[in-house]
PDB file of N, CA and C in Angstrom:
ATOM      1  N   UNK A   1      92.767  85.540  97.356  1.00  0.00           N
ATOM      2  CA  UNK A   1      94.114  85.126  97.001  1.00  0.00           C
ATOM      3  C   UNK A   1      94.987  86.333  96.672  1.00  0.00           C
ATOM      4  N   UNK A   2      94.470  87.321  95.424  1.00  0.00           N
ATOM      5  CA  UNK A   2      94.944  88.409  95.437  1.00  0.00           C
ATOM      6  C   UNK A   2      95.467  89.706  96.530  1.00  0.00           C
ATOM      7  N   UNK A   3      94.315  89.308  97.244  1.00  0.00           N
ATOM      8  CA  UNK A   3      94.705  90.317  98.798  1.00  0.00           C
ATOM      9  C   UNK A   3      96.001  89.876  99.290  1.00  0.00           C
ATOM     10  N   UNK A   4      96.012  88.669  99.608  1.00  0.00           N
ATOM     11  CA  UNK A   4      97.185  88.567 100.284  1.00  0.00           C
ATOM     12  C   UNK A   4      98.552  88.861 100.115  1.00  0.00           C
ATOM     13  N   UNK A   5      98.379  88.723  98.639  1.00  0.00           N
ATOM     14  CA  UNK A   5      99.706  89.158  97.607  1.00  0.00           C
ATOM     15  C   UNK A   5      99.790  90.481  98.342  1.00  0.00           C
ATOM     16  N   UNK A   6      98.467  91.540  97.806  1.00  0.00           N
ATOM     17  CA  UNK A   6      99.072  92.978  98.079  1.00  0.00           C
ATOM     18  C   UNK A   6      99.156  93.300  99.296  1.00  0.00           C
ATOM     19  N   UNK A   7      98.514  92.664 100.143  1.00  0.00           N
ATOM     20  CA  UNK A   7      98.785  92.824 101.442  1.00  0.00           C
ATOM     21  C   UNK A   7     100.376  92.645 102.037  1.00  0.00           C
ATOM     22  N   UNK A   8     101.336  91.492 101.241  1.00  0.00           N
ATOM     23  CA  UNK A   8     102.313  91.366 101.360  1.00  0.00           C
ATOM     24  C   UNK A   8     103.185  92.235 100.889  1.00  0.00           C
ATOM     25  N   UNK A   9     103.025  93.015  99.766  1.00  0.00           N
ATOM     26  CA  UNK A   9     103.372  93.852  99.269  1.00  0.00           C
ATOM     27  C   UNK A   9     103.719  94.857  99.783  1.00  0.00           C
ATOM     28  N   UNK A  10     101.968  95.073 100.483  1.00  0.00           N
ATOM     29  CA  UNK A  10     102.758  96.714 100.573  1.00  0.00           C
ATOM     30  C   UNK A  10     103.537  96.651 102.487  1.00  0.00           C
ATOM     31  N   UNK A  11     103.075  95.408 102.855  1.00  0.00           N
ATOM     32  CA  UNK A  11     104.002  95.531 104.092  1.00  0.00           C
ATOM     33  C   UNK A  11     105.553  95.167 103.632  1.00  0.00           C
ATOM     34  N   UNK A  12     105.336  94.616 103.219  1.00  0.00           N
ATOM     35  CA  UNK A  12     107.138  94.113 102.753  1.00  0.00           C
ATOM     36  C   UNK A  12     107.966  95.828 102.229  1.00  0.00           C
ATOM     37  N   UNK A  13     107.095  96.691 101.299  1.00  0.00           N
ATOM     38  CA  UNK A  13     108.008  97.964 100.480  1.00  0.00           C
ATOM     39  C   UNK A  13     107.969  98.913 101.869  1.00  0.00           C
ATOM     40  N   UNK A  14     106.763  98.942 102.857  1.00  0.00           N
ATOM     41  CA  UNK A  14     106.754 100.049 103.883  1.00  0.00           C
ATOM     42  C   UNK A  14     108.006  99.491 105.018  1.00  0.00           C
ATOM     43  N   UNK A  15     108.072  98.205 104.868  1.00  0.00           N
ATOM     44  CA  UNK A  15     109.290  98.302 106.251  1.00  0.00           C
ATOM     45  C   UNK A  15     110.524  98.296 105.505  1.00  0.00           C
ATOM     46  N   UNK A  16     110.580  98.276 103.625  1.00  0.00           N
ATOM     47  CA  UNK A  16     111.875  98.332 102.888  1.00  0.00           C
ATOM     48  C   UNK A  16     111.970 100.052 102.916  1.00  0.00           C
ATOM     49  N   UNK A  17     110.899 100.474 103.196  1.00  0.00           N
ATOM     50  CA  UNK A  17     111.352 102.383 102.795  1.00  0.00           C
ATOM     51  C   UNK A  17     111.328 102.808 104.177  1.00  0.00           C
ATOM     52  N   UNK A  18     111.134 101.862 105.308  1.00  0.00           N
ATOM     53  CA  UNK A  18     111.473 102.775 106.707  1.00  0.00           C
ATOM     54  C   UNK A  18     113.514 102.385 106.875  1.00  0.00           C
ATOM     55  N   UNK A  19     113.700 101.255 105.969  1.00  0.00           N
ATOM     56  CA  UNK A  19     115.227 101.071 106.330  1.00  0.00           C
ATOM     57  C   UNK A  19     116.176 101.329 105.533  1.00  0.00           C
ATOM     58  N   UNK A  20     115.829 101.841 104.363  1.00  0.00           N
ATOM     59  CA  UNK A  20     116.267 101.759 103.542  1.00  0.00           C
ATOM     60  C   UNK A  20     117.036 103.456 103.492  1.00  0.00           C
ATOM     61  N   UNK A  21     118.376 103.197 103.084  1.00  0.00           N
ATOM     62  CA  UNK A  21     119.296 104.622 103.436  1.00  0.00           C
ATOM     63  C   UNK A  21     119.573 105.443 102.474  1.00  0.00           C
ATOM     64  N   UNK A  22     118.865 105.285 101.057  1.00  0.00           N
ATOM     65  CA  UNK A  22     118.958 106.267  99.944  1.00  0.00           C
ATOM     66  C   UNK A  22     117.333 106.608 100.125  1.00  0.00           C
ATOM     67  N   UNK A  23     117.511 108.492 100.481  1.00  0.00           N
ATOM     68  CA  UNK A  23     115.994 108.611 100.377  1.00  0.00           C
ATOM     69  C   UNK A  23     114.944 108.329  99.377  1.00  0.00           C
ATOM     70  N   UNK A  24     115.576 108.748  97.928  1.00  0.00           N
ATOM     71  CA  UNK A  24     114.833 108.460  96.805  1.00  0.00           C
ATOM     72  C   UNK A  24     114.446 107.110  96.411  1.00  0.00           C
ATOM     73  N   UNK A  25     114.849 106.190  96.967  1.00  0.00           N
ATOM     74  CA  UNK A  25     114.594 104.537  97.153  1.00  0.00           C
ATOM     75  C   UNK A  25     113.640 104.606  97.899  1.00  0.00           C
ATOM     76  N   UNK A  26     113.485 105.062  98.999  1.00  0.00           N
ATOM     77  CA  UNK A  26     112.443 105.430 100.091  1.00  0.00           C
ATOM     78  C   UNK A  26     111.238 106.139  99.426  1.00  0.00           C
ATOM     79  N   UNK A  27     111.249 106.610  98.952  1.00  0.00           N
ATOM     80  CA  UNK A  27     110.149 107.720  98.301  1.00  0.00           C
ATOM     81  C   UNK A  27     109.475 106.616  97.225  1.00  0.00           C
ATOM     82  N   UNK A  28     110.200 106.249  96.174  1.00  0.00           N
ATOM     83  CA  UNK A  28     109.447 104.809  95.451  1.00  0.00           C
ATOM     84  C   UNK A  28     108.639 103.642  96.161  1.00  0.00           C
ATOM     85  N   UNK A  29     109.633 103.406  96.901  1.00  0.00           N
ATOM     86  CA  UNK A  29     108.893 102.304  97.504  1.00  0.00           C
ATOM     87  C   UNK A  29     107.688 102.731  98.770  1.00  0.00           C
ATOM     88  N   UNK A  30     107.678 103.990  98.809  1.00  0.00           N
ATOM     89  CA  UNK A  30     106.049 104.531  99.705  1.00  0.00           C
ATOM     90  C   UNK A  30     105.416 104.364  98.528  1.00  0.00           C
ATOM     91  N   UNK A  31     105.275 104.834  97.358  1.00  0.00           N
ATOM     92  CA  UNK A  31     104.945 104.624  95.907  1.00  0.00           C
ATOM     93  C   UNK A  31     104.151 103.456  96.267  1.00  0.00           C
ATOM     94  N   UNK A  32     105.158 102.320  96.088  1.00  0.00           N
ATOM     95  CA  UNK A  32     104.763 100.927  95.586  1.00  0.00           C
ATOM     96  C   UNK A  32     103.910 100.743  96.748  1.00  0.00           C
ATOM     97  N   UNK A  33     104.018 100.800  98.086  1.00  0.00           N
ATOM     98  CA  UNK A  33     102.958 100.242  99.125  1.00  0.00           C
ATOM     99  C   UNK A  33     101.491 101.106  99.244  1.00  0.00           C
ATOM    100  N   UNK A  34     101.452 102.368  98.533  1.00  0.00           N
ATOM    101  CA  UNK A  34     100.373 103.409  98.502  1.00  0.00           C
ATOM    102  C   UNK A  34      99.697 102.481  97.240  1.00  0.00           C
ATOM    103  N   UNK A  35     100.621 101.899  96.178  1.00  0.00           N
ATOM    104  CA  UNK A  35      99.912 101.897  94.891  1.00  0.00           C
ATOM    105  C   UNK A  35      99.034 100.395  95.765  1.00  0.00           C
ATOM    106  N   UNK A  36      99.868  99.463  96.539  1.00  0.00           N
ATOM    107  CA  UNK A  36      99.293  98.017  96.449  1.00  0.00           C
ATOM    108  C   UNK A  36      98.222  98.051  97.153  1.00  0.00           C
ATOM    109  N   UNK A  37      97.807  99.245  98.403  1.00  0.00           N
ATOM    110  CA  UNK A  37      96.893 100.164  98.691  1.00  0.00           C
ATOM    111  C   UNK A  37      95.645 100.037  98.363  1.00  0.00           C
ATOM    112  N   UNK A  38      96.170 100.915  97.251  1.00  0.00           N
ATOM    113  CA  UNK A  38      94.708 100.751  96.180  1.00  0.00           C
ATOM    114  C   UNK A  38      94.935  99.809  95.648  1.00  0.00           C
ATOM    115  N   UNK A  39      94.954  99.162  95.438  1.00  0.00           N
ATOM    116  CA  UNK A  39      94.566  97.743  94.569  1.00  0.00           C
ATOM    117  C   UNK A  39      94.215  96.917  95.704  1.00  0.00           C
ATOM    118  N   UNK A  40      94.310  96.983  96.692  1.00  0.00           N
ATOM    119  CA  UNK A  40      93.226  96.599  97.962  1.00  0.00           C
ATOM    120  C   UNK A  40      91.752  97.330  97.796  1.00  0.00           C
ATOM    121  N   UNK A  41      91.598  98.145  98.207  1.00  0.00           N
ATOM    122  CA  UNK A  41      90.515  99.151  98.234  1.00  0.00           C
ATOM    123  C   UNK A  41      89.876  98.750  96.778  1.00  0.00           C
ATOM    124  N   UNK A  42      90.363  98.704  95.787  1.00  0.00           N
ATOM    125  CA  UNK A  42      89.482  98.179  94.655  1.00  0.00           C
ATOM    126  C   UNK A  42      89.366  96.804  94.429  1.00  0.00           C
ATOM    127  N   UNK A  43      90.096  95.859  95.354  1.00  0.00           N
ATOM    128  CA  UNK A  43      89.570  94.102  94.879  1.00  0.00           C
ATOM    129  C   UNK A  43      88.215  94.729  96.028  1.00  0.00           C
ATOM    130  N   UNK A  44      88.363  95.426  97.357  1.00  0.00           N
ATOM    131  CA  UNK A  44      87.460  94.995  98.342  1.00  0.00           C
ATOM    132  C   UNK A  44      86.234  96.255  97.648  1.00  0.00           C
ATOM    133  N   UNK A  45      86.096  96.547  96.988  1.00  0.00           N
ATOM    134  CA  UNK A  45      84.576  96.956  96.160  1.00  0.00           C
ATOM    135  C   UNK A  45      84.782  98.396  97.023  1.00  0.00           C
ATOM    136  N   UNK A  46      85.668  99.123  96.800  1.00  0.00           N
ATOM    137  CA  UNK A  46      86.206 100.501  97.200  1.00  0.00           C
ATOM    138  C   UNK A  46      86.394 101.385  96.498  1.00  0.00           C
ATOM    139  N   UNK A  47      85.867 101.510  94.707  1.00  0.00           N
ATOM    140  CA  UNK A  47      86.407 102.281  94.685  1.00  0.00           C
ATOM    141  C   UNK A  47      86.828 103.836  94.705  1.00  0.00           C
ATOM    142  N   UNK A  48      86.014 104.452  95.008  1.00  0.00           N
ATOM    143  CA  UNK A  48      86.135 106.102  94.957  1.00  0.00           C
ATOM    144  C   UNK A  48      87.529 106.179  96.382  1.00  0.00           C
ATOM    145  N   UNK A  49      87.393 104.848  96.948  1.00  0.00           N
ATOM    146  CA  UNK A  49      89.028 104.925  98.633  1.00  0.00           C
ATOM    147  C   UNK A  49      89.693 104.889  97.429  1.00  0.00           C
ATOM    148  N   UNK A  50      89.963 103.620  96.731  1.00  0.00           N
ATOM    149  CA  UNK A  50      90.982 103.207  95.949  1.00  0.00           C
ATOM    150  C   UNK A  50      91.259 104.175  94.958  1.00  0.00           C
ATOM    151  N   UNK A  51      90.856 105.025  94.308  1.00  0.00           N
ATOM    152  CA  UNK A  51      90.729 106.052  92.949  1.00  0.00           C
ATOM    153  C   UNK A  51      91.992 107.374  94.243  1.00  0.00           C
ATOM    154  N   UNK A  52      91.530 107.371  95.496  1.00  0.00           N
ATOM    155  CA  UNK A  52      91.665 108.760  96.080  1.00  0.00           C
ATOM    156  C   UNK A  52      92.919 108.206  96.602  1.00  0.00           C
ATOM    157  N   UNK A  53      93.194 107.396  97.111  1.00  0.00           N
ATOM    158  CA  UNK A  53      94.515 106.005  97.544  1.00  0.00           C
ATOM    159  C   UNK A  53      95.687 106.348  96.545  1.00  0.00           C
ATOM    160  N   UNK A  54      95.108 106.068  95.401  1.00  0.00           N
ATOM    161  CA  UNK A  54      96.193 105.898  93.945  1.00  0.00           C
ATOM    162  C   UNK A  54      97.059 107.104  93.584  1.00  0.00           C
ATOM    163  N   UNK A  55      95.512 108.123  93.721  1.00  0.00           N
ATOM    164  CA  UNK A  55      96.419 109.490  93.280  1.00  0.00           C
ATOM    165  C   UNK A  55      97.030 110.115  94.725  1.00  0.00           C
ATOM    166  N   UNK A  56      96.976 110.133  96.144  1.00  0.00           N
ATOM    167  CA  UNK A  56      97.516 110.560  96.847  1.00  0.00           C
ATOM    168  C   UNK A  56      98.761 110.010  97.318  1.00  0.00           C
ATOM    169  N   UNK A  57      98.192 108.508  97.574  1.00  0.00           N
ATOM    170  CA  UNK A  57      99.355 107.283  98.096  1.00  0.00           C
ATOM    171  C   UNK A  57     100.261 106.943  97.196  1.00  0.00           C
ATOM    172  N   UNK A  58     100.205 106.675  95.878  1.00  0.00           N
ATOM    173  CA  UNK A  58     100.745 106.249  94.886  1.00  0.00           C
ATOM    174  C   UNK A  58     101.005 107.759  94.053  1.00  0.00           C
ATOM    175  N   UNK A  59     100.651 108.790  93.725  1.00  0.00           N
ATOM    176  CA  UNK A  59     101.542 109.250  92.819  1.00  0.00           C
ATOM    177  C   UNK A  59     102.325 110.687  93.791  1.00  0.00           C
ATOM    178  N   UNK A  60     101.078 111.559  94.253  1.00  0.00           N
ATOM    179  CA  UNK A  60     101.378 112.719  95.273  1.00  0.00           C
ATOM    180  C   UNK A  60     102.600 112.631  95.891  1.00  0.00           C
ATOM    181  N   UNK A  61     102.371 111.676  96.910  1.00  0.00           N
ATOM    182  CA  UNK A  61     103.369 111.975  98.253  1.00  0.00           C
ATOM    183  C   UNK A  61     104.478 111.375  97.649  1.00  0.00           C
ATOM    184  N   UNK A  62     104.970 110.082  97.175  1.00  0.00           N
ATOM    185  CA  UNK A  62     105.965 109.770  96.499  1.00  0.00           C
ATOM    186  C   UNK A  62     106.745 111.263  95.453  1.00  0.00           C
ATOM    187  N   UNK A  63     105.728 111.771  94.611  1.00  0.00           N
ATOM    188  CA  UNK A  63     106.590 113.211  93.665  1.00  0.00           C
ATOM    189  C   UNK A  63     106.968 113.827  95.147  1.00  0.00           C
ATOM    190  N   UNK A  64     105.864 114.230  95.820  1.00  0.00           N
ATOM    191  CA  UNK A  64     106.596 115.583  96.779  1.00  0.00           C
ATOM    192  C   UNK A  64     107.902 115.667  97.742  1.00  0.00           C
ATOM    193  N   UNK A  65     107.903 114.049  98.187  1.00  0.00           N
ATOM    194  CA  UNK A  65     109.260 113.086  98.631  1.00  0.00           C
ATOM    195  C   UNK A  65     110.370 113.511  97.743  1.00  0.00           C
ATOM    196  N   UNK A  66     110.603 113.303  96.459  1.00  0.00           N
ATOM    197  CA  UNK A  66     111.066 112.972  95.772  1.00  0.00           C
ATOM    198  C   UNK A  66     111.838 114.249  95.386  1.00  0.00           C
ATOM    199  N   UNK A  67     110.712 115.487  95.430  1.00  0.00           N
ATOM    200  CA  UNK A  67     111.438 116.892  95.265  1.00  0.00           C
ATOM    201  C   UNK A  67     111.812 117.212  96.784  1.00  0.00           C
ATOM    202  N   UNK A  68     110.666 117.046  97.381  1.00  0.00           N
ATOM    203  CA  UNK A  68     112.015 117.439  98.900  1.00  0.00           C
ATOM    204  C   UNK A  68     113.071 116.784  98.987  1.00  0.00           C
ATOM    205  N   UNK A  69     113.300 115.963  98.198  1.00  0.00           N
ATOM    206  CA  UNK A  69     114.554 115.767  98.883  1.00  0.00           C
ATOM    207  C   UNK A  69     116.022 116.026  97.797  1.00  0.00           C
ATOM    208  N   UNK A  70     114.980 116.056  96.684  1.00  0.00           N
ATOM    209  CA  UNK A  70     116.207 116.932  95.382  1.00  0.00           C
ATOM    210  C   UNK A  70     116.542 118.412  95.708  1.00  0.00           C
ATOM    211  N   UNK A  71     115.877 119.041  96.175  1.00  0.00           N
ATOM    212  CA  UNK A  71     115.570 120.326  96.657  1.00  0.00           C
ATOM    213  C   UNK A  71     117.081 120.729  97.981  1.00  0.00           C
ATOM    214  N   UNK A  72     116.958 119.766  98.957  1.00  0.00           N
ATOM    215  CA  UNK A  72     117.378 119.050  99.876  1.00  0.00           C
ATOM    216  C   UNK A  72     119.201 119.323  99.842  1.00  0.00           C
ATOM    217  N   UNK A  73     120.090 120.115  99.896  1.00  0.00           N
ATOM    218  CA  UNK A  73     121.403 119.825  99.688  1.00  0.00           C
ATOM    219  C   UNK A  73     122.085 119.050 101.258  1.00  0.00           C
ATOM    220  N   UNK A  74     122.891 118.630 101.475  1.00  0.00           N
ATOM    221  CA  UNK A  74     123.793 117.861 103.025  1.00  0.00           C
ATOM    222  C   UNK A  74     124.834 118.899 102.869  1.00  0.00           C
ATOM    223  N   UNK A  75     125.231 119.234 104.244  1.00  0.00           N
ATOM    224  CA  UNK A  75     126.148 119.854 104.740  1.00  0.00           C
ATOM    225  C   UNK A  75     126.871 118.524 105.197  1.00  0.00           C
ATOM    226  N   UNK A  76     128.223 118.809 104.656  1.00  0.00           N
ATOM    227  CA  UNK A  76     129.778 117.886 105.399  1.00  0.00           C
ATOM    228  C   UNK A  76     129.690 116.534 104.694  1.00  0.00           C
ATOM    229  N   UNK A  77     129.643 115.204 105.108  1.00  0.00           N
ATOM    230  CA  UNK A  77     130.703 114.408 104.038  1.00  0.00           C
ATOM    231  C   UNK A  77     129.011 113.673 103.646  1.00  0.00           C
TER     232      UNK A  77
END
């Protein structure tokens, strides 16, 4: 029952952060579909995927997003 939730989850935040036009909105919501991720990998008896899921999918790539793109200035309007 739970799977399906996160399964919905994290497809629903990955096609909200492929459309979505503020990058830093984008960068959270890879967050949220990395985090629902792992919480797959640990209902399905995963966990050392799910432990390695959490901290890469869920906290890593979301921070490094997050400074590339603060980092990041736009030229013109």
């Amino acid at each position: 029952m739970f799977e399906y939730i996160f399964m919905i989850f994290a497809v629903i935040s990955a096609i909200l952060a492929l459309i979505q036009q503020d990058l830093l909105k984008a960068a959270v919501l890879t967050g949220i579909s990395g985090a629902c991720i792992a919480l797959l990998f640990q209902i399905l008896l995963a966990p050392d995927v799910a432990l390695t899921q959490a901290i890469v999918g869920a906290a890593i790539v979301p921070v490094f997003m997050a400074l590339a793109i603060k980092k990041t200035t736009r030229d013109g309007n």
